[in-house]
C-alpha atoms as a PDB file:
ATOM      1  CA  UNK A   1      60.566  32.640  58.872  1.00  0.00           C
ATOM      2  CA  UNK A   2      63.582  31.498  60.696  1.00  0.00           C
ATOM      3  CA  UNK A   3      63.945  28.057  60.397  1.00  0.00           C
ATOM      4  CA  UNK A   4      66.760  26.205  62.043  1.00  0.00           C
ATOM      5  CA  UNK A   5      68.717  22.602  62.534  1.00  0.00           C
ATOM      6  CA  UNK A   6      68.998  21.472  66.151  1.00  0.00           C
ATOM      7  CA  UNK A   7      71.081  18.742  67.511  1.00  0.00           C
ATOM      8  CA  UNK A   8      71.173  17.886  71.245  1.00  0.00           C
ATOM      9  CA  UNK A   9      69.097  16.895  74.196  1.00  0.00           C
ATOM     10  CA  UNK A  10      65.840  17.020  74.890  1.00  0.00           C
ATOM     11  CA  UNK A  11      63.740  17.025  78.024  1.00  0.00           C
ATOM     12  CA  UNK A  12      59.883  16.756  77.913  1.00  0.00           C
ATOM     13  CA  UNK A  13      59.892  18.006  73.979  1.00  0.00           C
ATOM     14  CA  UNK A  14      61.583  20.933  74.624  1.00  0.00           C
ATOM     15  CA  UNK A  15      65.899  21.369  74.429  1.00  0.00           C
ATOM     16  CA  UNK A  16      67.789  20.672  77.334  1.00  0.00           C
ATOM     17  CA  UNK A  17      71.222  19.793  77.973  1.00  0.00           C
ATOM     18  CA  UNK A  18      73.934  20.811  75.477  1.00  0.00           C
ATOM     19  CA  UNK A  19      73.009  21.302  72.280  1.00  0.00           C
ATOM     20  CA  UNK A  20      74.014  23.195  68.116  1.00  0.00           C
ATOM     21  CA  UNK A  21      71.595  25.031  66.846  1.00  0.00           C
ATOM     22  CA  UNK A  22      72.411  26.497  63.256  1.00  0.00           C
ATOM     23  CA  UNK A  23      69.650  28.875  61.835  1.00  0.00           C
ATOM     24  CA  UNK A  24      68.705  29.548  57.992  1.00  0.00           C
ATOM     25  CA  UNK A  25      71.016  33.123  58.246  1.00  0.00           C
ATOM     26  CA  UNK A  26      73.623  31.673  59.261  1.00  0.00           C
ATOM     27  CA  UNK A  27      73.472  32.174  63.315  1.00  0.00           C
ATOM     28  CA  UNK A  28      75.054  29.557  65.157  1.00  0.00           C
ATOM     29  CA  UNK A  29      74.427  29.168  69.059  1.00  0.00           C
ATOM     30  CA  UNK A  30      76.188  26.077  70.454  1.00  0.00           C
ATOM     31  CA  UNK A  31      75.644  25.756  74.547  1.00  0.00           C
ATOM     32  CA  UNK A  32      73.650  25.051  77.019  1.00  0.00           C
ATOM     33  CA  UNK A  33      69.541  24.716  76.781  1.00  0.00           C
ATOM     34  CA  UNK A  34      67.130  24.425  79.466  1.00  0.00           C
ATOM     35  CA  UNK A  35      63.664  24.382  79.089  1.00  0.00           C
ATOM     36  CA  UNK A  36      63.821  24.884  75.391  1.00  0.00           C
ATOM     37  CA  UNK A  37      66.015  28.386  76.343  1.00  0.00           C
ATOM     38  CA  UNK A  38      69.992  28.873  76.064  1.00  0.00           C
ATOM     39  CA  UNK A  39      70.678  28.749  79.653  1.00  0.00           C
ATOM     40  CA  UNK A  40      73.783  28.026  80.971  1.00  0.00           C
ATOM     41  CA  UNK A  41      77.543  28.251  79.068  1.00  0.00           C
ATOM     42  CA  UNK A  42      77.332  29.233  75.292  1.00  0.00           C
ATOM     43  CA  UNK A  43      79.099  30.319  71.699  1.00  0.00           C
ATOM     44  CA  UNK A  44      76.462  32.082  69.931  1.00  0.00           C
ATOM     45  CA  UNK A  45      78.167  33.408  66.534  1.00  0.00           C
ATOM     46  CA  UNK A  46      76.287  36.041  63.930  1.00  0.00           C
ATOM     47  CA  UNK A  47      76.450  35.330  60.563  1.00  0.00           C
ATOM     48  CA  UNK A  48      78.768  38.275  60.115  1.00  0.00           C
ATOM     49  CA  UNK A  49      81.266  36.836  62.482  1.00  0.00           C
ATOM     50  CA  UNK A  50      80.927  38.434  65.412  1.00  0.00           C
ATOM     51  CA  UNK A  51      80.136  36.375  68.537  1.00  0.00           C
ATOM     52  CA  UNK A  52      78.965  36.335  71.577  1.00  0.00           C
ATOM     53  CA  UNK A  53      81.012  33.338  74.732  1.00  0.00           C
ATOM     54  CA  UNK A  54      79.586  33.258  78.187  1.00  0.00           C
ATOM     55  CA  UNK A  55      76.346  32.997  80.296  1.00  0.00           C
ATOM     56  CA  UNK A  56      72.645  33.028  78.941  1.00  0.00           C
ATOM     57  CA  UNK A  57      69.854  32.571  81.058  1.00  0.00           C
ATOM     58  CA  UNK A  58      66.251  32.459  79.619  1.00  0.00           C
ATOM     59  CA  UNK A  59      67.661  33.189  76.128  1.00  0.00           C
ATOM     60  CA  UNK A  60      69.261  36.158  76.640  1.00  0.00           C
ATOM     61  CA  UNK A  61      72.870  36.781  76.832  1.00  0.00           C
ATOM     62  CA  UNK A  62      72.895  37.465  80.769  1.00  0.00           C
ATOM     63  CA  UNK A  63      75.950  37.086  83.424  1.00  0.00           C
ATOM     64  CA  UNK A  64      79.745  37.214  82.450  1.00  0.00           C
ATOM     65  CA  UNK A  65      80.232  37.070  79.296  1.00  0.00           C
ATOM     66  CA  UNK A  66      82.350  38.227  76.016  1.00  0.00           C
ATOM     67  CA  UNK A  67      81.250  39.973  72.688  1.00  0.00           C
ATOM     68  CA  UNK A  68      83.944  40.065  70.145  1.00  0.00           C
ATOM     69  CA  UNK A  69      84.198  41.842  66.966  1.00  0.00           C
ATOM     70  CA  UNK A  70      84.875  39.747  63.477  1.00  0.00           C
ATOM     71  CA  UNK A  71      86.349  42.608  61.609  1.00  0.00           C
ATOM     72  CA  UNK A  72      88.661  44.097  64.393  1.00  0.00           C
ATOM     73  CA  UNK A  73      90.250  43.412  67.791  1.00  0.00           C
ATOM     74  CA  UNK A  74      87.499  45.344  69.521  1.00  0.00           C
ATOM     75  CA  UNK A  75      84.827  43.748  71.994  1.00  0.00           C
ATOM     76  CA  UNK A  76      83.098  43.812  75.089  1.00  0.00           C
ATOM     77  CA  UNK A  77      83.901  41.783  78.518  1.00  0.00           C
ATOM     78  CA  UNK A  78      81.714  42.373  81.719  1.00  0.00           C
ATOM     79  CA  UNK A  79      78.535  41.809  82.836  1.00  0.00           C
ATOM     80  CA  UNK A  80      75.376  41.674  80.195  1.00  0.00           C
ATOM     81  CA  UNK A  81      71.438  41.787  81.650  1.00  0.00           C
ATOM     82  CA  UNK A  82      69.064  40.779  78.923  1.00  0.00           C
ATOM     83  CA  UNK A  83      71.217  41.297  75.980  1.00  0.00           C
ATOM     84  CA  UNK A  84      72.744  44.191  77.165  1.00  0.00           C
ATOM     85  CA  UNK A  85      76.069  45.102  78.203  1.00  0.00           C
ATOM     86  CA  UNK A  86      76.171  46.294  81.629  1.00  0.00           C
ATOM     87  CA  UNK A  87      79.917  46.961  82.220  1.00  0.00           C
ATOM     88  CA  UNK A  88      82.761  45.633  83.997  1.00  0.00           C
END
């Protein structure tokens, strides 16, 4: 099980509005919610380092956004659909 800490809005007992959620592996995802869903802007950084800085829309890393590497100056800028990178 994944349990987690939230801190941050809430709309109709789900998360909405800005909001840190810190899970039990270390994950962090500090952004937007809506509906209970990252939606919106967002930092969501692994436990490893890497992270992941842009859009999300239903919980998925969707629109412009920016996956960087922890261990090297390598990453990813473009377009992502559903967690996927799509391209420039």
């Amino acid at each position: 099980m994944n349990e987690s800490t939230y801190q941050g809005g809430w709309k109709a007992d789900k998360k909405h509005g800005y909001g840190v959620r810190k899970y039990s592996n270390g994950d962090i995802y500090r952004g937007d919610y809506k509906n209970g869903e990252m939606h919106g802007d967002g930092k969501y950084t692994f436990s490893d380092g890497d992270y992941y800085k842009g859009e999300f829309e239903d919980g998925y890393f969707q629109g412009e956004g920016k996956w960087h590497y922890a261990d090297s100056d390598t990453y990813k800028e473009g377009t992502w659909f559903e967690d996927e990178y799509i391209g420039e």
